[in-house]
C-alpha atoms as a PDB file:
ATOM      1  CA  UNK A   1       9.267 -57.118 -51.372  1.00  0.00           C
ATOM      2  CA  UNK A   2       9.393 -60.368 -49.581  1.00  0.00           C
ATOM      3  CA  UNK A   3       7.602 -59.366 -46.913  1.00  0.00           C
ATOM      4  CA  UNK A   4       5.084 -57.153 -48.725  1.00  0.00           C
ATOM      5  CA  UNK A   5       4.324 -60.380 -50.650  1.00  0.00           C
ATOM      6  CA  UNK A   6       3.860 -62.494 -47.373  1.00  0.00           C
ATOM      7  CA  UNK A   7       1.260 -60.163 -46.310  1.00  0.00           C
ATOM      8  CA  UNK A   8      -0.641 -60.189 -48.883  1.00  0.00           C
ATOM      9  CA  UNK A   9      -1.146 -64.100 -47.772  1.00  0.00           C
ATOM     10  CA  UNK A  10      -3.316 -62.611 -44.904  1.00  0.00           C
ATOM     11  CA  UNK A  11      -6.860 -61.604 -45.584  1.00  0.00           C
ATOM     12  CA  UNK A  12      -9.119 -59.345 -43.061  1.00  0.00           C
ATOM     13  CA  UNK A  13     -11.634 -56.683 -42.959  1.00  0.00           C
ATOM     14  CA  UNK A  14     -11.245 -53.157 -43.675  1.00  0.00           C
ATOM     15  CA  UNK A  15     -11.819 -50.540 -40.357  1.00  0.00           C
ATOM     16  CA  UNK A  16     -15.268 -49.798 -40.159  1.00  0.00           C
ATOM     17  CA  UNK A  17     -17.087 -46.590 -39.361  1.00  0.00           C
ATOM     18  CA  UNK A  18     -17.854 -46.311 -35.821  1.00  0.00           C
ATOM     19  CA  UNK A  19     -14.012 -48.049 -34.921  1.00  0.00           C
ATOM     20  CA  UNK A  20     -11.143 -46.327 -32.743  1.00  0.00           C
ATOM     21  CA  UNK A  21      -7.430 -46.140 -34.247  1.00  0.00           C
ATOM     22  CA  UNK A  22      -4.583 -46.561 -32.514  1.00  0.00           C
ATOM     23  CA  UNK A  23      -1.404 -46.431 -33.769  1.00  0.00           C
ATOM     24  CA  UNK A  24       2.461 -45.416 -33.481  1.00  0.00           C
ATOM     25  CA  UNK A  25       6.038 -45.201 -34.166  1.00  0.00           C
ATOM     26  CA  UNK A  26       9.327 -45.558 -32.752  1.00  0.00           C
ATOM     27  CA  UNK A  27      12.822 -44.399 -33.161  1.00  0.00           C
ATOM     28  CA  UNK A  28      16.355 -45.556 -32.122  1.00  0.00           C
ATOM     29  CA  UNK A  29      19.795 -43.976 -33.230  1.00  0.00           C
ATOM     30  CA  UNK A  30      22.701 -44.768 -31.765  1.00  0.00           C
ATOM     31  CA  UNK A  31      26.572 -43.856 -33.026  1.00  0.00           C
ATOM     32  CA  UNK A  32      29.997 -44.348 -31.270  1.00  0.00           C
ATOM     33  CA  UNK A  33      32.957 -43.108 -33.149  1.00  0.00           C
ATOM     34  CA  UNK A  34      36.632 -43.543 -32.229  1.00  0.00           C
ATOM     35  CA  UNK A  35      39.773 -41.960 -33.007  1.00  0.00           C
ATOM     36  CA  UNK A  36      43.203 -40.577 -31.776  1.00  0.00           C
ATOM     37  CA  UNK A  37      42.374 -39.000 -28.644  1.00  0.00           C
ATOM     38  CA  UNK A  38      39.038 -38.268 -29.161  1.00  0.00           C
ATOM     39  CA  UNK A  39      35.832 -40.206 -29.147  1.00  0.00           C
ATOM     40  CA  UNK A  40      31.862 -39.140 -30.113  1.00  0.00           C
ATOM     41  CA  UNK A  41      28.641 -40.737 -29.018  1.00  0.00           C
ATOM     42  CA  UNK A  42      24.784 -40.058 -30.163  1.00  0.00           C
ATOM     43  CA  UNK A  43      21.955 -41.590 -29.034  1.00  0.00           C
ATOM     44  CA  UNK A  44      18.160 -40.697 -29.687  1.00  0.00           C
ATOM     45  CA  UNK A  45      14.533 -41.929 -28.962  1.00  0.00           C
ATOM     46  CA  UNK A  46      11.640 -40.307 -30.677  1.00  0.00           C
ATOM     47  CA  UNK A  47       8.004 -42.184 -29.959  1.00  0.00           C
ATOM     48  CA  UNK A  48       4.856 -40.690 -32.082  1.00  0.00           C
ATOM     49  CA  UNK A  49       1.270 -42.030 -30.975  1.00  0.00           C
ATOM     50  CA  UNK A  50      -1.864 -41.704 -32.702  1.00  0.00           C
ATOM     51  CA  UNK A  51      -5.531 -42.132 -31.559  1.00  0.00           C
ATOM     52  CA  UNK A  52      -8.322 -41.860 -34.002  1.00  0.00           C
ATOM     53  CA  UNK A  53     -11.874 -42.229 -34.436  1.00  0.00           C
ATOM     54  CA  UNK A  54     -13.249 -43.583 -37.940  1.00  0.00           C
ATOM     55  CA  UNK A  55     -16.385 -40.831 -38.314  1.00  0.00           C
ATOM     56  CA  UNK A  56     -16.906 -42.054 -42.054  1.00  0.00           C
ATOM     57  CA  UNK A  57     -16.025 -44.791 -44.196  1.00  0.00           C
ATOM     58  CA  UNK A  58     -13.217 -42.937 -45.083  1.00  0.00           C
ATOM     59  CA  UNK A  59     -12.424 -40.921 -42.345  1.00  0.00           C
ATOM     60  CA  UNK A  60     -10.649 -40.768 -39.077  1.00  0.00           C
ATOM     61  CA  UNK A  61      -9.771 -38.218 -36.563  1.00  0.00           C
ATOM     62  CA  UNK A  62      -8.137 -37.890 -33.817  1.00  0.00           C
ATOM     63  CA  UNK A  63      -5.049 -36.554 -31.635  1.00  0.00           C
ATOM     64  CA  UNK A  64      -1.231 -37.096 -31.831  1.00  0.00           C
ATOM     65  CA  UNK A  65       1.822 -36.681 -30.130  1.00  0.00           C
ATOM     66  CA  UNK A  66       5.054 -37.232 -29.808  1.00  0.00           C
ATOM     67  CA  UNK A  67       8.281 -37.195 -27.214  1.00  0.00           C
ATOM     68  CA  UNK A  68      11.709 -37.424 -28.100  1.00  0.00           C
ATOM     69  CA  UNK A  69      15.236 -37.548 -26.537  1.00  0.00           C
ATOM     70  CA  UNK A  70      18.705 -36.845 -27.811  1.00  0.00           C
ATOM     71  CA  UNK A  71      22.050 -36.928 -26.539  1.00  0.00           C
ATOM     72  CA  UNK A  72      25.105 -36.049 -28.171  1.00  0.00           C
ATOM     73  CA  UNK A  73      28.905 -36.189 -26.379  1.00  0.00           C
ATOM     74  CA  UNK A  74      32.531 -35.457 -27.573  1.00  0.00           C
ATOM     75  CA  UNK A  75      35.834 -36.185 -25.692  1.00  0.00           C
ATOM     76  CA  UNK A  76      38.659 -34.689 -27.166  1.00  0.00           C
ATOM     77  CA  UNK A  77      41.106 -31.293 -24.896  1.00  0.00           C
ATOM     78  CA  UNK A  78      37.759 -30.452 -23.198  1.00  0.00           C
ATOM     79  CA  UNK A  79      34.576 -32.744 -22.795  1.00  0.00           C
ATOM     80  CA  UNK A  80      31.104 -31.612 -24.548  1.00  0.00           C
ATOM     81  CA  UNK A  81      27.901 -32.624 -24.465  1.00  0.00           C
ATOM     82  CA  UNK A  82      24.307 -31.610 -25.558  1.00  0.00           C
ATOM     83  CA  UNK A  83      20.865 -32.891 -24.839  1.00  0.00           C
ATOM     84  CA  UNK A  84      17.497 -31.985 -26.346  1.00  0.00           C
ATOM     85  CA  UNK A  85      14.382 -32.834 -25.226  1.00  0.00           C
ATOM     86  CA  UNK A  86      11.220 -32.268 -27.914  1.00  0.00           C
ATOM     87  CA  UNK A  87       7.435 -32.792 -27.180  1.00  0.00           C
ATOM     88  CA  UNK A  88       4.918 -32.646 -29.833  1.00  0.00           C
ATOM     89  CA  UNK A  89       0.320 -32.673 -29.409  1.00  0.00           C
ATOM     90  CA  UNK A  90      -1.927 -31.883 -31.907  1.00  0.00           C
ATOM     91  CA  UNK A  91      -4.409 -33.331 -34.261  1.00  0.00           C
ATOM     92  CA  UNK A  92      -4.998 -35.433 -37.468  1.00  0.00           C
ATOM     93  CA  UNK A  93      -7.323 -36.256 -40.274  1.00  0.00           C
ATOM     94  CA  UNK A  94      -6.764 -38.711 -42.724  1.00  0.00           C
ATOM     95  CA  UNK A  95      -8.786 -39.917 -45.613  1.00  0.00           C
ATOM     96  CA  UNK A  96      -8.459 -43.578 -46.510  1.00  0.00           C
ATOM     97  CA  UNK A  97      -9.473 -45.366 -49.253  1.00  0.00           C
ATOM     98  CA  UNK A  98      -9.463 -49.130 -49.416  1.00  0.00           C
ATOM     99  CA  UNK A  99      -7.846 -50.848 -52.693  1.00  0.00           C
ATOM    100  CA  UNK A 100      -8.445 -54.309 -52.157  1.00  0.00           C
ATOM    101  CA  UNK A 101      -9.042 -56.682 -48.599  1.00  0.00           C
ATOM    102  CA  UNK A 102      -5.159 -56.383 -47.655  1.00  0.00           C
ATOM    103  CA  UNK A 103      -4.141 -52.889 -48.759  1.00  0.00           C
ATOM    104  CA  UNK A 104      -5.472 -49.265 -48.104  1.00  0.00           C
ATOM    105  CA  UNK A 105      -4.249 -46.194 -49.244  1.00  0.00           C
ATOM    106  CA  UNK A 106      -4.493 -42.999 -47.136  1.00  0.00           C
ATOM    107  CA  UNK A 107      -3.022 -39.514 -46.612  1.00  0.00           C
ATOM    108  CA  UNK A 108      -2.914 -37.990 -42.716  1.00  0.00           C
ATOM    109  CA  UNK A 109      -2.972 -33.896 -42.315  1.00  0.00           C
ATOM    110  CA  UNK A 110      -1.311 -33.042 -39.224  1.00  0.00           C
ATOM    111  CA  UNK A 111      -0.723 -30.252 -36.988  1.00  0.00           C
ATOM    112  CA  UNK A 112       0.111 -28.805 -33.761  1.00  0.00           C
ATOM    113  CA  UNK A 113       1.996 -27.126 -31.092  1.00  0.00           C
ATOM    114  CA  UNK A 114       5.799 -28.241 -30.187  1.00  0.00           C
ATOM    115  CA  UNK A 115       8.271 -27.432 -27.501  1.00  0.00           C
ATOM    116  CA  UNK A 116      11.679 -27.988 -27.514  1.00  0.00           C
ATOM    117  CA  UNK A 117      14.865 -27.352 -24.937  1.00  0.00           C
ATOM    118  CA  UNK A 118      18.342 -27.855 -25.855  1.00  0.00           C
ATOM    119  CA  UNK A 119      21.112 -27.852 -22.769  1.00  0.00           C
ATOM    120  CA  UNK A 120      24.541 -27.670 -23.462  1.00  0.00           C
ATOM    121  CA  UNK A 121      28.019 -28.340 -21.679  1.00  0.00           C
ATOM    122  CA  UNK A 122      31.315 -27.348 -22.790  1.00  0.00           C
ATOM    123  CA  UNK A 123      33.912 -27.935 -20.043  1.00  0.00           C
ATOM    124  CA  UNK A 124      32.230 -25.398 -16.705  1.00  0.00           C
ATOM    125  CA  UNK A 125      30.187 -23.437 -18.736  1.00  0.00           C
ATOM    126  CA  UNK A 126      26.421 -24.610 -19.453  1.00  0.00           C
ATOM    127  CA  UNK A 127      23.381 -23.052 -21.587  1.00  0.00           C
ATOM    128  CA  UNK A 128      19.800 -23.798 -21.748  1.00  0.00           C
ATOM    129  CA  UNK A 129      17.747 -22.856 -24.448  1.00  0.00           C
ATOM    130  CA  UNK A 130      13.725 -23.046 -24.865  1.00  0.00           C
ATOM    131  CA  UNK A 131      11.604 -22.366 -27.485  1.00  0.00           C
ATOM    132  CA  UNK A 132       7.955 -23.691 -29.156  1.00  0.00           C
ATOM    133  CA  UNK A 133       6.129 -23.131 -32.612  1.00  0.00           C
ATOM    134  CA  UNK A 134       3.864 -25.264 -34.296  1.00  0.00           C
ATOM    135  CA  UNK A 135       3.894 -27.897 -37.125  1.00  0.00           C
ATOM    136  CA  UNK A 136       1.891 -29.198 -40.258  1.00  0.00           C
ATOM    137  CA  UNK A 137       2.117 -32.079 -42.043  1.00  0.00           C
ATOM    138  CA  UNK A 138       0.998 -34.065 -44.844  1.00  0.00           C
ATOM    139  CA  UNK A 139       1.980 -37.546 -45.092  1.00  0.00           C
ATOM    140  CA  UNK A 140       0.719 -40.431 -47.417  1.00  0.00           C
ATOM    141  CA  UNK A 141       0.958 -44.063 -47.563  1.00  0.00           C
ATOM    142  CA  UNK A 142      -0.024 -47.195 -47.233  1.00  0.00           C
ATOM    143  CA  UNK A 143      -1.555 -49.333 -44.759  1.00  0.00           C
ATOM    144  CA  UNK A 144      -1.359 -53.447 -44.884  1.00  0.00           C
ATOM    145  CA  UNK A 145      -4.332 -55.334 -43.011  1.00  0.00           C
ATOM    146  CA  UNK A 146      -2.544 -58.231 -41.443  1.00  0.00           C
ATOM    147  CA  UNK A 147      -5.129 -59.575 -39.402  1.00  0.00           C
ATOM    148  CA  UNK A 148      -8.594 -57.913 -38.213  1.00  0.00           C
ATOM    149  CA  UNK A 149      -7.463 -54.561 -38.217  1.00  0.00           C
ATOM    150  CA  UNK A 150      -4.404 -54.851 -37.040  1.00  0.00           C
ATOM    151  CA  UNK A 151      -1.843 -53.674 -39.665  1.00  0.00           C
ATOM    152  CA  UNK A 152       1.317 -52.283 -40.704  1.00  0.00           C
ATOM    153  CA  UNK A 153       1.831 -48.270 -41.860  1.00  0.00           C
ATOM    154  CA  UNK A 154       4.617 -47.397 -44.734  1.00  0.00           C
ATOM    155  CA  UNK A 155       5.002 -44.226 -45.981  1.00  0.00           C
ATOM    156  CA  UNK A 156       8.263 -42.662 -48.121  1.00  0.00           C
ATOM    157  CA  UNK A 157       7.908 -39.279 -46.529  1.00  0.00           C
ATOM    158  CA  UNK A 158       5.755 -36.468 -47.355  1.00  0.00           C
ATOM    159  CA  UNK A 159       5.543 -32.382 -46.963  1.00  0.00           C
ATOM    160  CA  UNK A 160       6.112 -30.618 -43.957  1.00  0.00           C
ATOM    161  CA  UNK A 161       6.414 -27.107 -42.332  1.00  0.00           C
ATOM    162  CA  UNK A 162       7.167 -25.892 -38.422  1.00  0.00           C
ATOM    163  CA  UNK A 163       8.473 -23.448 -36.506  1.00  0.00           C
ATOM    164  CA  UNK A 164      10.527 -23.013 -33.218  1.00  0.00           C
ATOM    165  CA  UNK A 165      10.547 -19.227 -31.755  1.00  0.00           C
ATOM    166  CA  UNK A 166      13.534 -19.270 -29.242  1.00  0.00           C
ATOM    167  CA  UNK A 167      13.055 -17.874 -25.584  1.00  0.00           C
ATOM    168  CA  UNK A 168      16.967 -16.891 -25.705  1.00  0.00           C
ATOM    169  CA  UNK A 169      17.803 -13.625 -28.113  1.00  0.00           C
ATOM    170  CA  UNK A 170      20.968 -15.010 -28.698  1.00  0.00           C
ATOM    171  CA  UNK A 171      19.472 -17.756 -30.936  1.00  0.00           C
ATOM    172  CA  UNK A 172      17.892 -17.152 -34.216  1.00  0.00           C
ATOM    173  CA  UNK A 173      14.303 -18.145 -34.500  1.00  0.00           C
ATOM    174  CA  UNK A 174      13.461 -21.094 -37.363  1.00  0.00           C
ATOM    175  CA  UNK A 175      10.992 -21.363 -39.673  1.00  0.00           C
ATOM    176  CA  UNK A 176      11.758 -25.195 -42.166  1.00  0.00           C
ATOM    177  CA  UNK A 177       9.699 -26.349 -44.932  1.00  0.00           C
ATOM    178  CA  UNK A 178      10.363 -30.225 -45.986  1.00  0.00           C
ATOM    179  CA  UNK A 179       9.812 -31.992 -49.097  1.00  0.00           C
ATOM    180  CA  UNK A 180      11.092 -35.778 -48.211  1.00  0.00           C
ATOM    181  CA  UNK A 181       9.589 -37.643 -50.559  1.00  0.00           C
ATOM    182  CA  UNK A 182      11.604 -40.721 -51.666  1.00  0.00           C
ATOM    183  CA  UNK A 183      14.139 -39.543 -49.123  1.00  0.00           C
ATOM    184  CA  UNK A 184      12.614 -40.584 -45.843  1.00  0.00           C
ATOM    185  CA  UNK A 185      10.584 -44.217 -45.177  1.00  0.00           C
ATOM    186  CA  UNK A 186       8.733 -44.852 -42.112  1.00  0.00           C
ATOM    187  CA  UNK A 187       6.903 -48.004 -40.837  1.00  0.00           C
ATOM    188  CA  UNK A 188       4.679 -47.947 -38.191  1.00  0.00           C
ATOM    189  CA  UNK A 189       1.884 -50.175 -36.511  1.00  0.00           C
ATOM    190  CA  UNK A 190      -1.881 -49.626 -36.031  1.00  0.00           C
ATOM    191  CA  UNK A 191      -5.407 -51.563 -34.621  1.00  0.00           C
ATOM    192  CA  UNK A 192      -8.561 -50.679 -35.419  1.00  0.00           C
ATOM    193  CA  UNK A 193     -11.048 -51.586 -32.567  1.00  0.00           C
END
């Protein structure tokens, strides 16, 4: 609240028709965990870029992407260890709509193709799955004009639905639908130009 009310110090103009969007996200996660002969690590990078352009006072399209890493290891009798690697392009539209000089409402529709590959290790024996599918999503939230465009994104999640069809017959195609509002929050930075 602090800092929402330290923004709101900060007065700019609103992204005009005719301006270019850029904006993004990034993720860290990283867990060690000890015990009695045994010991687990996680680590994980996701980055999701977005470039826009603002066709109408209250619209913007563009494309989006995103690239992400995970790695997950256990040490206990025998050593394990997986790794995925996930890429993401497609395209959004959002519809914005300005409340006052500081704060801006808008909702992004999202979708597009994904790939994923998972490799794992246990001990000699390793396994490589592929697979790709598509996503859609609709996320709203908020944006905060700190200064001339260049702002901060929050958003407490939103609905979503992908797919990932499996190369490998021995794993089960998978179809998710998310509803995350109130359970996720995201913050994320953008410039109009």
């Amino acid at each position: 609240m602090l800092l929402i009310a330290m923004l709101t110090v900060f007065g700019a103009m609103h992204a005009q028709k005719g301006s270019v969007l850029v904006m993004g996200s990034i993720e860290y996660n990283s867990q060690n965990a000890s015990a009695t002969n045994s010991e687990t690590k996680s680590n994980s990078f996701v980055f999701w870029p977005k470039v826009g352009y603002q066709f109408h006072e209250n619209w913007t399209a563009g494309i989006e992407g995103g690239i992400g890493t995970s790695k997950n290891e256990s040490r206990y009798a025998e050593s394990s260890e997986n790794k995925s690697n996930v890429f993401s392009v497609g395209g959004f539209l959002r519809y914005s709509k300005p409340l006052n000089e500081t704060f801006s409402a808008y909702v992004d529709l999202g979708s597009g193709y994904q790939n994923q590959k998972n490799t794992s290790i246990n001990g000699p024996i390793s396994t490589v799955n592929k697979g790709n599918g598509f996503y859609v999503g609709l996320t709203p939230a908020i944006f905060i004009n700190v200064h001339k465009g260049f702002g901060l994104n929050f958003n407490i999640g939103g609905l979503g639905y992908n797919t990932f069809n499996n190369e490998d017959d021995n794993y089960n195609d998978s179809k998710n639908f998310n509803f995350s509002f109130g359970k996720a929050f995201s913050v994320g930075i953008s410039k109009n130009f």
